[in-house]
C-alpha atoms as a PDB file:
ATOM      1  CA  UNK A   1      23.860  18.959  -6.225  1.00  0.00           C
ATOM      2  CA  UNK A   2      26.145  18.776  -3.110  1.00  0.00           C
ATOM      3  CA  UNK A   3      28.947  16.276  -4.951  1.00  0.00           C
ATOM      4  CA  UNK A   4      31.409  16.080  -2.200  1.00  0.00           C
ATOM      5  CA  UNK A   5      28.867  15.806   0.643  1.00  0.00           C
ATOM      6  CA  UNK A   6      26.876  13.095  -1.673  1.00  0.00           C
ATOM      7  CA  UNK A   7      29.855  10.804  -2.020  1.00  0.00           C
ATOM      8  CA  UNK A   8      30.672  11.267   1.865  1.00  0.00           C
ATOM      9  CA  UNK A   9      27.225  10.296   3.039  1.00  0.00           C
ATOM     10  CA  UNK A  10      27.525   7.375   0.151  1.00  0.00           C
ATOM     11  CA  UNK A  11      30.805   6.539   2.084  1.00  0.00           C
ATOM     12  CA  UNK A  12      29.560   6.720   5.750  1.00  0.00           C
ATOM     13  CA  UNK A  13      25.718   4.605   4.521  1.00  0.00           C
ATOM     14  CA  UNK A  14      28.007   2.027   3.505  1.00  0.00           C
ATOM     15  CA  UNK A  15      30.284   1.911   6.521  1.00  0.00           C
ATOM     16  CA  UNK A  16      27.352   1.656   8.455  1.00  0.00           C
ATOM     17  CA  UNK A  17      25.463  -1.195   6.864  1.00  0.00           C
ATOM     18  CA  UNK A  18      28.052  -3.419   4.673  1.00  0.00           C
ATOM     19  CA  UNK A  19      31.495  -2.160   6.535  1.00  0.00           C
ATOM     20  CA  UNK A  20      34.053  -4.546   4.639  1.00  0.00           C
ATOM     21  CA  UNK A  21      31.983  -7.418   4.245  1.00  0.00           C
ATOM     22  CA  UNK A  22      31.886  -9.062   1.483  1.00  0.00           C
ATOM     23  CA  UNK A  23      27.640  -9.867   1.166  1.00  0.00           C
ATOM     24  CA  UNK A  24      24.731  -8.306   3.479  1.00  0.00           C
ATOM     25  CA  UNK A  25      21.092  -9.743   3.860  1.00  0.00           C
ATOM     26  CA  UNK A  26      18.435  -6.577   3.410  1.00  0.00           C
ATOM     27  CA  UNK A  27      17.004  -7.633   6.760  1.00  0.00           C
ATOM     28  CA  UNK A  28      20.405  -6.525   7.917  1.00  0.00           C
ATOM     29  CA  UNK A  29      20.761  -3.894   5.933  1.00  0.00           C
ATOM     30  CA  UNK A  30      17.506  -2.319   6.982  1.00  0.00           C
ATOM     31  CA  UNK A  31      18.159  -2.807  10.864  1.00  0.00           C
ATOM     32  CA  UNK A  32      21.388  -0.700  10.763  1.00  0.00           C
ATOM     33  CA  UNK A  33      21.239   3.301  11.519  1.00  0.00           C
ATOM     34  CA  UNK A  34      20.622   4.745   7.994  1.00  0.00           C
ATOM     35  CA  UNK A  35      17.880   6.931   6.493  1.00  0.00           C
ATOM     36  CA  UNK A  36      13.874   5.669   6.491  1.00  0.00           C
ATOM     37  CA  UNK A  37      13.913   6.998   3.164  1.00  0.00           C
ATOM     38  CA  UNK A  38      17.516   4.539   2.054  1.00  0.00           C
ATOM     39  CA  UNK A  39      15.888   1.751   3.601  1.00  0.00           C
ATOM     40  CA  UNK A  40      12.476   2.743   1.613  1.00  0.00           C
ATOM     41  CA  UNK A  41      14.133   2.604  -1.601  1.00  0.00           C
ATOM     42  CA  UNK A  42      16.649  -0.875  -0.945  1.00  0.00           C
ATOM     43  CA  UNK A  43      13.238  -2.211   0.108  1.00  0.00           C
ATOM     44  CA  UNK A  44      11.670  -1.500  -2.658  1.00  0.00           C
ATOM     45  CA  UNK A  45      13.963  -2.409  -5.395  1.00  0.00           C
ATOM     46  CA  UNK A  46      14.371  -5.798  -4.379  1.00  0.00           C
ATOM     47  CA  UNK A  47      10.896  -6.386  -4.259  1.00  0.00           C
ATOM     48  CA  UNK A  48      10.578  -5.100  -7.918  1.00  0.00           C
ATOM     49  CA  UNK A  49      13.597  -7.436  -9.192  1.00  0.00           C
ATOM     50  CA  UNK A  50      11.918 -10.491  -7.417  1.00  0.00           C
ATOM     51  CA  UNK A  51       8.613  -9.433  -9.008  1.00  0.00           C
ATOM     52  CA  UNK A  52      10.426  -8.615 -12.330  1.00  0.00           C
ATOM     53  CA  UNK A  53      11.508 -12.125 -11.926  1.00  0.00           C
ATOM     54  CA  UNK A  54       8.705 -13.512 -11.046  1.00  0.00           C
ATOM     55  CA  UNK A  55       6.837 -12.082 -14.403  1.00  0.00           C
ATOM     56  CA  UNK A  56       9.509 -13.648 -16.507  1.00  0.00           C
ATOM     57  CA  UNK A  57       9.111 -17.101 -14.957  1.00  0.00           C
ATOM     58  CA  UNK A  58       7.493 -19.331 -17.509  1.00  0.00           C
ATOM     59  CA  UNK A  59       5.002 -20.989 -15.065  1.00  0.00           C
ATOM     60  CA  UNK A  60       3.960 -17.629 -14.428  1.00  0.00           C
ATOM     61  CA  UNK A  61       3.400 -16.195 -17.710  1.00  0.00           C
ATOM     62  CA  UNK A  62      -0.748 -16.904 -17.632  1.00  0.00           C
ATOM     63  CA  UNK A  63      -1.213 -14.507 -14.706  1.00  0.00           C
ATOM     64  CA  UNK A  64      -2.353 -11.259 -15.338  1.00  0.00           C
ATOM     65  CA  UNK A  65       0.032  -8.850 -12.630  1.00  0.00           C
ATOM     66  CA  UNK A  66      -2.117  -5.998 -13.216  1.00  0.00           C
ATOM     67  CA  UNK A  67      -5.588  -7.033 -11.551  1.00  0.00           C
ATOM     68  CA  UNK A  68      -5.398  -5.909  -8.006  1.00  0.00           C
ATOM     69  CA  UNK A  69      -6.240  -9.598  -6.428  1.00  0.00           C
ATOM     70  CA  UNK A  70      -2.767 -11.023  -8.101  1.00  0.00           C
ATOM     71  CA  UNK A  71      -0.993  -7.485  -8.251  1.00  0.00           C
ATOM     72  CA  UNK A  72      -1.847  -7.621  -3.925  1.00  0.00           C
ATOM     73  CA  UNK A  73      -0.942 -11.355  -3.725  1.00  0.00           C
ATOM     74  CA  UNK A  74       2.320 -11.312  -5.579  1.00  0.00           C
ATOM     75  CA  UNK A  75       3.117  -7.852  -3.435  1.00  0.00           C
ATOM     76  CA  UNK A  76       2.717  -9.255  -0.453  1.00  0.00           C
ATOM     77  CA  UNK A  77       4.955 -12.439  -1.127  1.00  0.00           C
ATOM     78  CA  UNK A  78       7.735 -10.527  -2.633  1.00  0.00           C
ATOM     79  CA  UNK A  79       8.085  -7.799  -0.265  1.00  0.00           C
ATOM     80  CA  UNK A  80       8.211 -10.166   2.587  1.00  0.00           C
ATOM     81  CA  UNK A  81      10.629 -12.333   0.864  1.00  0.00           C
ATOM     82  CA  UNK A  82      12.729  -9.446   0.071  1.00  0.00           C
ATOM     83  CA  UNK A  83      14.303  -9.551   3.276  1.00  0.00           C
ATOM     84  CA  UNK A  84      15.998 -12.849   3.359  1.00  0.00           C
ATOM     85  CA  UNK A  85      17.547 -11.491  -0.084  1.00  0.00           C
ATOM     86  CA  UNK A  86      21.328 -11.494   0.084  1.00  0.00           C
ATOM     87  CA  UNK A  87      23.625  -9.073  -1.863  1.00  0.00           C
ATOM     88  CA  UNK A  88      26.987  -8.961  -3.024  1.00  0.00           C
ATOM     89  CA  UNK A  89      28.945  -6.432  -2.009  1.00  0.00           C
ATOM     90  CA  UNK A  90      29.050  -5.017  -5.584  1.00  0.00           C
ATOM     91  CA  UNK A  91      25.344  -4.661  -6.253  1.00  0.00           C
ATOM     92  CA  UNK A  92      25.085  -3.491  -2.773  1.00  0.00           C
ATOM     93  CA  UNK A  93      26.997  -0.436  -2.830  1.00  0.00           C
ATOM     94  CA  UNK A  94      25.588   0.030  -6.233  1.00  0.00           C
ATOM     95  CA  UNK A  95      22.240   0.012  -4.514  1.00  0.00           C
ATOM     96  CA  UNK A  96      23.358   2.374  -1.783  1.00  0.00           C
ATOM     97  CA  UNK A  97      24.831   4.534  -4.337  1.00  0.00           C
ATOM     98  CA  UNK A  98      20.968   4.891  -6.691  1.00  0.00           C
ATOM     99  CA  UNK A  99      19.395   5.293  -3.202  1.00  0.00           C
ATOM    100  CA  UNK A 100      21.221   8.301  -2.016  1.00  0.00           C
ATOM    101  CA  UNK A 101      20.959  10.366  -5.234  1.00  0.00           C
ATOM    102  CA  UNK A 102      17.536   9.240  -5.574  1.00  0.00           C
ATOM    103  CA  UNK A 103      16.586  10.524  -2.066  1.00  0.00           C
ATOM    104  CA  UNK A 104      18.901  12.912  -1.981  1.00  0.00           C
ATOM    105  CA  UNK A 105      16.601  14.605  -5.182  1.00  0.00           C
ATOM    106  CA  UNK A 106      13.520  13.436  -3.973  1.00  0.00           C
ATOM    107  CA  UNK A 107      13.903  15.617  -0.462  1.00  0.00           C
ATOM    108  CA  UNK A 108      15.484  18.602  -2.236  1.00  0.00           C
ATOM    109  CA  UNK A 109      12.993  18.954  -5.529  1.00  0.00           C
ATOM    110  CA  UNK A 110      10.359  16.498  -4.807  1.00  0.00           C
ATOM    111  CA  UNK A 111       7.855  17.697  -7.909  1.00  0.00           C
ATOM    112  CA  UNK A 112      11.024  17.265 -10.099  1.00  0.00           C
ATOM    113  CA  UNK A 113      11.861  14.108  -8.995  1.00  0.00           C
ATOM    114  CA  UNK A 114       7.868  12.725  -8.761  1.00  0.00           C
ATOM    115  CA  UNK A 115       7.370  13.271 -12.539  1.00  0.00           C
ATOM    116  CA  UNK A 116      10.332  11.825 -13.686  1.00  0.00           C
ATOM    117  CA  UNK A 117       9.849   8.846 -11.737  1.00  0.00           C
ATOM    118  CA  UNK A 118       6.519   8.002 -12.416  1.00  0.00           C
ATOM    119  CA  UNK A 119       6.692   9.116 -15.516  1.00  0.00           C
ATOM    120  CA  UNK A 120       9.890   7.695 -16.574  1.00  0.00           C
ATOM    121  CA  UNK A 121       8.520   5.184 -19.495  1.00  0.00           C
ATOM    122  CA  UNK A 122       4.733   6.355 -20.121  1.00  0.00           C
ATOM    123  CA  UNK A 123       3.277   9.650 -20.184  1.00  0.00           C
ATOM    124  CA  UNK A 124       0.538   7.759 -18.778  1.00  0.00           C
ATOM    125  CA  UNK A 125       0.599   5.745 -15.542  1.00  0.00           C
ATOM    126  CA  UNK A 126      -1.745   3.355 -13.404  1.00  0.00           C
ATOM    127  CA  UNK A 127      -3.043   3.645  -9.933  1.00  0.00           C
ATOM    128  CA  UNK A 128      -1.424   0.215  -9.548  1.00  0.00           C
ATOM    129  CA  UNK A 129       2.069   1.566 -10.631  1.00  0.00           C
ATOM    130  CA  UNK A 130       1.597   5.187  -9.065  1.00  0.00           C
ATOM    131  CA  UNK A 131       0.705   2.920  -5.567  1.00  0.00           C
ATOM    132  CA  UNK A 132       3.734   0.698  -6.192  1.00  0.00           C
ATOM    133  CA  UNK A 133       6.085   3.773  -6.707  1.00  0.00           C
ATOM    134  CA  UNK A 134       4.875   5.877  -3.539  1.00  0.00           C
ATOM    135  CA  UNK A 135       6.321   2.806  -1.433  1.00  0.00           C
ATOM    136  CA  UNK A 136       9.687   4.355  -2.538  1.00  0.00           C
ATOM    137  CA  UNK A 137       9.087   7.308  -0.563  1.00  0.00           C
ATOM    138  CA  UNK A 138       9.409   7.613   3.161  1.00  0.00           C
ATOM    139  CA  UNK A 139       8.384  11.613   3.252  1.00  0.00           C
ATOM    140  CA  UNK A 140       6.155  14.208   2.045  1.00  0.00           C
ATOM    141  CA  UNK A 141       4.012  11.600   2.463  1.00  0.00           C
ATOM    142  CA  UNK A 142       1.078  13.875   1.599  1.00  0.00           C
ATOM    143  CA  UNK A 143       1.781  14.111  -2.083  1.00  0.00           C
ATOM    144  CA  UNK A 144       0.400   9.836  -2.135  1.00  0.00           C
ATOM    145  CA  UNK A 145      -2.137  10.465   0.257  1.00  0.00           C
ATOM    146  CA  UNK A 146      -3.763  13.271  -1.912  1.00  0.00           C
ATOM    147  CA  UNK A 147      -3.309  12.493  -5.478  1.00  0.00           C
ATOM    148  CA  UNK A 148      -4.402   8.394  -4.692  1.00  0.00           C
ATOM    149  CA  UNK A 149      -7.286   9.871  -2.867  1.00  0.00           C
ATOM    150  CA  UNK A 150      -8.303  12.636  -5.310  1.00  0.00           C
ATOM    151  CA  UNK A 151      -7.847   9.264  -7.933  1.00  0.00           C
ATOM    152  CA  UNK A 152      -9.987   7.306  -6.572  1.00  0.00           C
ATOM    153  CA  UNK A 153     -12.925  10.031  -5.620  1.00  0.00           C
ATOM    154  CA  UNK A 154     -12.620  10.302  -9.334  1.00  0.00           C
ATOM    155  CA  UNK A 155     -13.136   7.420 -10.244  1.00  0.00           C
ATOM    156  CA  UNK A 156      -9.343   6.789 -12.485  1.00  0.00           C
ATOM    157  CA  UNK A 157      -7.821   4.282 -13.061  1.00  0.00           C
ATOM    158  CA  UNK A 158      -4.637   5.619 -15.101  1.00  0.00           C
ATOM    159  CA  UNK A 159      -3.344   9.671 -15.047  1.00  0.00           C
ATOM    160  CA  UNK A 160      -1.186  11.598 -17.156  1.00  0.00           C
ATOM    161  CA  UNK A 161       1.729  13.908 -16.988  1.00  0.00           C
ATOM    162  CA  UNK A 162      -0.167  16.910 -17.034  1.00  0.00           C
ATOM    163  CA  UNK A 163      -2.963  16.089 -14.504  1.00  0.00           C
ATOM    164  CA  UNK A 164      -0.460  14.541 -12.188  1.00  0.00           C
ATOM    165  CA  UNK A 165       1.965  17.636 -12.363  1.00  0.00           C
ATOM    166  CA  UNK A 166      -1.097  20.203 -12.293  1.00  0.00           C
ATOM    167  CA  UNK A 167      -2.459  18.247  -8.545  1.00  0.00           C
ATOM    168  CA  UNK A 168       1.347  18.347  -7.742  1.00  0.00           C
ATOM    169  CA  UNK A 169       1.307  22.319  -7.702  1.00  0.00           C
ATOM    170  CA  UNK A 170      -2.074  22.823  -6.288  1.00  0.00           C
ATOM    171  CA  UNK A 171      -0.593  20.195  -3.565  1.00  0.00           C
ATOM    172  CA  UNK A 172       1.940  22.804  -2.798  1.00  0.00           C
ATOM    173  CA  UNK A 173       0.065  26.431  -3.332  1.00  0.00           C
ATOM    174  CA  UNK A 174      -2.225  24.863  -0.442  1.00  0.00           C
ATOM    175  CA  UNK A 175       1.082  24.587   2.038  1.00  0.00           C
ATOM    176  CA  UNK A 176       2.462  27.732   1.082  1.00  0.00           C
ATOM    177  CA  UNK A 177      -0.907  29.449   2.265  1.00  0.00           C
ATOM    178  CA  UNK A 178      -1.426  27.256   5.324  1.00  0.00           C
ATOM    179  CA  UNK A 179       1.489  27.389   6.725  1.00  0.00           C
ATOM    180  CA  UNK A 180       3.523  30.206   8.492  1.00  0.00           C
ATOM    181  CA  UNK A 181       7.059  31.076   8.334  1.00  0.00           C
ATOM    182  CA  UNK A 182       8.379  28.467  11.043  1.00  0.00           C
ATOM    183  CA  UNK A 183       6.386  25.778   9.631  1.00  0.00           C
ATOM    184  CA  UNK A 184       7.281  26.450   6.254  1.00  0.00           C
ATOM    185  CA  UNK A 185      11.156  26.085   7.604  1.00  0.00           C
ATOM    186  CA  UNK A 186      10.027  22.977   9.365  1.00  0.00           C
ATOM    187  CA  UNK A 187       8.829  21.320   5.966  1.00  0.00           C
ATOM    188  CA  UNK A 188      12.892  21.218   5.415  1.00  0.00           C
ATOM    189  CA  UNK A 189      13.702  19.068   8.248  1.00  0.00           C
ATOM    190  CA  UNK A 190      13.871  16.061   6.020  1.00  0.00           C
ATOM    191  CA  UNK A 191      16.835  17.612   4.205  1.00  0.00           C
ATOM    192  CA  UNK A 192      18.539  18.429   7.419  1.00  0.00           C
ATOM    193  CA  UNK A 193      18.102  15.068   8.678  1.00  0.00           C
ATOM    194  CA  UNK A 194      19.569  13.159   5.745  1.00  0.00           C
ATOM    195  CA  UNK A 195      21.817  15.572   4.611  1.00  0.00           C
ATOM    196  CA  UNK A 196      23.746  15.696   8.932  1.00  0.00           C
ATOM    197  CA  UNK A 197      22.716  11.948   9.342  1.00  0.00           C
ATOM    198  CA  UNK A 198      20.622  12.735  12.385  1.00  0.00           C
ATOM    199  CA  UNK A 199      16.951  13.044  13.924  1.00  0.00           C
ATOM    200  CA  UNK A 200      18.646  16.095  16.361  1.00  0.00           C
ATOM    201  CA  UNK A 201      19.347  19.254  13.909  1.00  0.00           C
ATOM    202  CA  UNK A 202      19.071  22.422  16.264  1.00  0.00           C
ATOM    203  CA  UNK A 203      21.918  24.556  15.727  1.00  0.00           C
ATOM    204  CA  UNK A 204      23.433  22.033  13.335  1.00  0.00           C
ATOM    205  CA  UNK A 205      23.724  24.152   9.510  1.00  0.00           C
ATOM    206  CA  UNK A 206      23.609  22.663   5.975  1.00  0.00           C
ATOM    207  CA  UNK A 207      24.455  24.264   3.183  1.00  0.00           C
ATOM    208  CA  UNK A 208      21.891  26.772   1.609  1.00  0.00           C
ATOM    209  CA  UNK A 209      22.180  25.217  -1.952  1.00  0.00           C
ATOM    210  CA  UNK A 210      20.148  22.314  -1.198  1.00  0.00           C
ATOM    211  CA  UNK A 211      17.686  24.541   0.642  1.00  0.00           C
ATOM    212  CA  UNK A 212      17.286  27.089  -2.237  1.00  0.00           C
ATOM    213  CA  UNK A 213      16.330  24.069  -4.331  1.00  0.00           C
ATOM    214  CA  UNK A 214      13.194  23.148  -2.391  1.00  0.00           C
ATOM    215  CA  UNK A 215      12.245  26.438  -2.539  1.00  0.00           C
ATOM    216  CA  UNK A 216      13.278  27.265  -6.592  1.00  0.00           C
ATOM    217  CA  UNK A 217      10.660  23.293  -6.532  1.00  0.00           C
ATOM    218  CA  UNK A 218       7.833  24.997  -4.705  1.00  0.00           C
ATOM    219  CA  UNK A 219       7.713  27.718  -6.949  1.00  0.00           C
ATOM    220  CA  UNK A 220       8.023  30.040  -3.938  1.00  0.00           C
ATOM    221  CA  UNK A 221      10.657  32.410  -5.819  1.00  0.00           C
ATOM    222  CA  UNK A 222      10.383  35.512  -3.551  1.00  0.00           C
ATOM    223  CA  UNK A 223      11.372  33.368  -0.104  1.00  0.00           C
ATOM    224  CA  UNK A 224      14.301  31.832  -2.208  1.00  0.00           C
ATOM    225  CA  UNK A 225      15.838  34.931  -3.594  1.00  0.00           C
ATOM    226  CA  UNK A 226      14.898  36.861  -0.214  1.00  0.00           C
ATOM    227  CA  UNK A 227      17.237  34.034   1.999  1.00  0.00           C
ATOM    228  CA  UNK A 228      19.957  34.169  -0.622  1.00  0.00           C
ATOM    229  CA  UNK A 229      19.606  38.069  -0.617  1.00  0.00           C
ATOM    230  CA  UNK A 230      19.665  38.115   3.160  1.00  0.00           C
ATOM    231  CA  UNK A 231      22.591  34.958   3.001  1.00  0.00           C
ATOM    232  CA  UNK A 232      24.706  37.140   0.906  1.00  0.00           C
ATOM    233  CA  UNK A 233      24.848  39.821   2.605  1.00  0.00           C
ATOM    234  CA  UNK A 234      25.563  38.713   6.488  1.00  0.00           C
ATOM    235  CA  UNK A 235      28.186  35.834   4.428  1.00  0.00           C
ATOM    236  CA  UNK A 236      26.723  32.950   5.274  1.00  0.00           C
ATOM    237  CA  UNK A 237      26.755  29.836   3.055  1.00  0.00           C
ATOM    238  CA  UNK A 238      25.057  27.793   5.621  1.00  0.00           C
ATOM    239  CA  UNK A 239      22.015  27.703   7.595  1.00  0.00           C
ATOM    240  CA  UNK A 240      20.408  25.949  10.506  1.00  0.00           C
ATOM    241  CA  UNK A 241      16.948  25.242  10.253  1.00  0.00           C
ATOM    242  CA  UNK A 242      16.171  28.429  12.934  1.00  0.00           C
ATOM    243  CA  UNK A 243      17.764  30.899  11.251  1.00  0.00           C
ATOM    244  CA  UNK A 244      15.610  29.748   7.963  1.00  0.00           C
ATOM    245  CA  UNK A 245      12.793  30.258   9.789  1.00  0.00           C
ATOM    246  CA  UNK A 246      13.796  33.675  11.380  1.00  0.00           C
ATOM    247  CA  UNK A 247      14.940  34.813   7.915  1.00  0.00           C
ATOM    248  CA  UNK A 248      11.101  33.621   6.582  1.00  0.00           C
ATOM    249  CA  UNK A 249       9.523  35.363   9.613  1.00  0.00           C
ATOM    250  CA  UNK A 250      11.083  38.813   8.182  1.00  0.00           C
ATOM    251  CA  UNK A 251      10.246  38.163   4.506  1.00  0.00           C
ATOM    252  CA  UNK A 252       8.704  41.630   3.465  1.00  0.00           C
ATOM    253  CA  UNK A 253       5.387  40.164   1.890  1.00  0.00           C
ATOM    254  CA  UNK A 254       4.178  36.768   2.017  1.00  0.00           C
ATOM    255  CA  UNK A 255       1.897  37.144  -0.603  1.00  0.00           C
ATOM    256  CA  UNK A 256       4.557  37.616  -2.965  1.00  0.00           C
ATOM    257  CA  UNK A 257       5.123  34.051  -2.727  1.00  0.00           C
ATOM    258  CA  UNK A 258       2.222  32.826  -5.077  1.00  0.00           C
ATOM    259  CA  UNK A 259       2.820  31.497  -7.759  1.00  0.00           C
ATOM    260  CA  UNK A 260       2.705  32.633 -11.376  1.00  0.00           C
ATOM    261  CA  UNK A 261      -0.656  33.850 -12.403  1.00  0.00           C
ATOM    262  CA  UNK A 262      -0.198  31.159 -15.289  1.00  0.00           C
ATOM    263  CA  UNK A 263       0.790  28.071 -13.167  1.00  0.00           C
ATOM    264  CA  UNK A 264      -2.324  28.779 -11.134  1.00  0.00           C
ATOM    265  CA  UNK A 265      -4.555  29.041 -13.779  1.00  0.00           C
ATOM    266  CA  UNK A 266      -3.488  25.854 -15.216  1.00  0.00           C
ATOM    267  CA  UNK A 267      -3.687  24.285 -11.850  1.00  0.00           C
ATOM    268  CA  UNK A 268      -7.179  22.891 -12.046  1.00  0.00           C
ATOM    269  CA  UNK A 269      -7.768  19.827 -13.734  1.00  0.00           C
ATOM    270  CA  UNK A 270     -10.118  19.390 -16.508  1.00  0.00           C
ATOM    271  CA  UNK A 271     -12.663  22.206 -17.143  1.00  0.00           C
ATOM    272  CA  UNK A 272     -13.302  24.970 -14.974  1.00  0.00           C
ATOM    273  CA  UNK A 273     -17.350  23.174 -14.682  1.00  0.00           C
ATOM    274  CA  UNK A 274     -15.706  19.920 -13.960  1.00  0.00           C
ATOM    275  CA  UNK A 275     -13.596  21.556 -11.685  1.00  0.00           C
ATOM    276  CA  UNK A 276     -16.652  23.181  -9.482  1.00  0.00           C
ATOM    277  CA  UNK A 277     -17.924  19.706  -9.800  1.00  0.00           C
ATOM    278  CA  UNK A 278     -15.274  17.917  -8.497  1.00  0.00           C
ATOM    279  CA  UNK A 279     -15.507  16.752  -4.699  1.00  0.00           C
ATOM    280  CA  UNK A 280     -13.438  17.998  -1.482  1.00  0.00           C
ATOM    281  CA  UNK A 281     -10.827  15.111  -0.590  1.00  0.00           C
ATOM    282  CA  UNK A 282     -11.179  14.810   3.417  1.00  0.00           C
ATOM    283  CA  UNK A 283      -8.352  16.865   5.436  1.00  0.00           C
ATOM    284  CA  UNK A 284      -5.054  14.624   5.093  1.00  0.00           C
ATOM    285  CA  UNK A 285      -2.293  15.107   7.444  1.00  0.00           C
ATOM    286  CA  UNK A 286       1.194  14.153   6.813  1.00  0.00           C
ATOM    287  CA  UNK A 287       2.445  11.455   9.657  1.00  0.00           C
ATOM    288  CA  UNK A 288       5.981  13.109   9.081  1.00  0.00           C
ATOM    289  CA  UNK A 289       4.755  16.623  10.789  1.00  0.00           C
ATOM    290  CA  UNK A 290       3.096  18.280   7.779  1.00  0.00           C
ATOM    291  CA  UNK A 291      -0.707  19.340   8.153  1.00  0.00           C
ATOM    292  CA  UNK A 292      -2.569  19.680   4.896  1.00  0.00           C
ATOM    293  CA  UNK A 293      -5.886  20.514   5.640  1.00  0.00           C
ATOM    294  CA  UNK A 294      -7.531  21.365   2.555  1.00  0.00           C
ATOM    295  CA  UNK A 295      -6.445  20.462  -1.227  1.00  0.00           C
ATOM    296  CA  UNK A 296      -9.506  21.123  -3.491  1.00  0.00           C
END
């Protein structure tokens, strides 16, 4: 998406945790000014090499992983363990590198990057593995929240692509109606942050191409070819989160930014009677500033 930028941040990550050692604990790694959502992702992968490990241990091979007493056991020891785990410098900037592109999409196209993730091997997947996959994830924090509580009312165990993609876009019609111009800007702010390296943005721009993505993901096609319209025409190629917001403020019609008749209609999932039937998840909010208040 941003190649130079990515490799620069890839670069700076690297100064900042491994410098020119030559091996780094996680521990260490994890208490050194990066990203939450970098040290989400190291975090998580060693815990799933231990556990992938730990599976193919012959001592171990009676225990069933997937029941949730030895899935929440095993969890818990790995995951703690995790962080006495000591790379080389090789598999460490090899880490860094995965967990910068993977972020890097997540932030910028986060439906995108959900279904290919969870998706990846199985059109199918568990709660367990959905629930072991959302650890990966230190924003939009809303999208676990809702779709493991919307689960669960249910009554499922497993989901597949097309459920999990169809609660994905109802997920985000909902924050495109609830939210105005300036919050809509403001559900950005993770991009700005990793892309500058930084919790303080104001007045600090990014490039628009990153930007234009999260939009082009939310299906909210009028607001993205409105801010390149505008973009192109006062020259700019980069934008501070203010001026995205002032540019969203002035957007001609709002309602032009719901999405195709078609996507909606598919939206529901299951039958439109099952659909009537199916009961209100309780109003979520999003630790990470973003307010959901209604999803069904």
């Amino acid at each position: 998406m941003l190649e130079r930028e990515t490799d620069t941040m890839i670069r700076t990550l690297t100064e900042r945790t491994i410098g020119s050692a030559k091996s780094l604990a996680l521990k260490d790694a994890l208490a050194a000014n990066i990203p939450a959502g970098i040290k989400a992702y190291l975090h998580c992968e060693v815990t799933r090499w231990m556990q992938d490990d730990l599976r193919e241990a012959n001592h171990f091979a009676s225990f069933r992983f997937t029941t949730p007493f030895v899935h929440k056991l095993t969890s818990t020891y790995t995951r703690t363990l995790a962080l006495e785990y000591i790379f080389t410098r090789e598999a460490f900037v090899t880490a860094m590198e995965n967990a910068v592109h993977f972020v890097e999409n997540y932030l910028c196209r986060p439906q995108w990057t959900l279904e290919h993730f969870l998706f990846e091997k199985s059109d199918r997947v568990s709660l367990i593995e959905l629930q072991t996959k959302f650890e990966y994830l230190a924003h939009y924090l809303y999208y676990a929240k809702l779709i493991e509580g919307f689960m669960q009312q249910k009554g499922w165990q497993e989901i597949g692509v097309r459920d999990f993609r169809s609660l994905l876009t109802k997920i985000d019609d909902q924050i495109v109606k609830q939210h105005n111009p300036k919050e809509l800007a403001q559900l950005t702010r993770p991009i700005f942050e990793f892309l500058l390296l930084k919790s303080e943005i104001s007045n600090t721009p990014v490039s628009i191409k990153p930007l234009m993505v999260f939009f082009e993901d939310k299906k909210m096609t009028a607001s993205k070819e409105y801010i390149e319209r505008i973009c192109h025409i006062r020259g700019w190629e980069q934008l501070t989160i203010e001026q995205l917001g002032e540019i969203l403020k002035d957007l001609p019609s709002r309602m032009s930014n719901k999405f195709d008749p078609m996507l909606e209609a598919d939206a529901g999932v299951g039958s439109a009677e099952e659909n009537q039937r199916r009961p209100s998840i309780p109003p979520q909010r999003e630790p990470d500033r973003v307010p959901v208040e209604t999803f069904t």
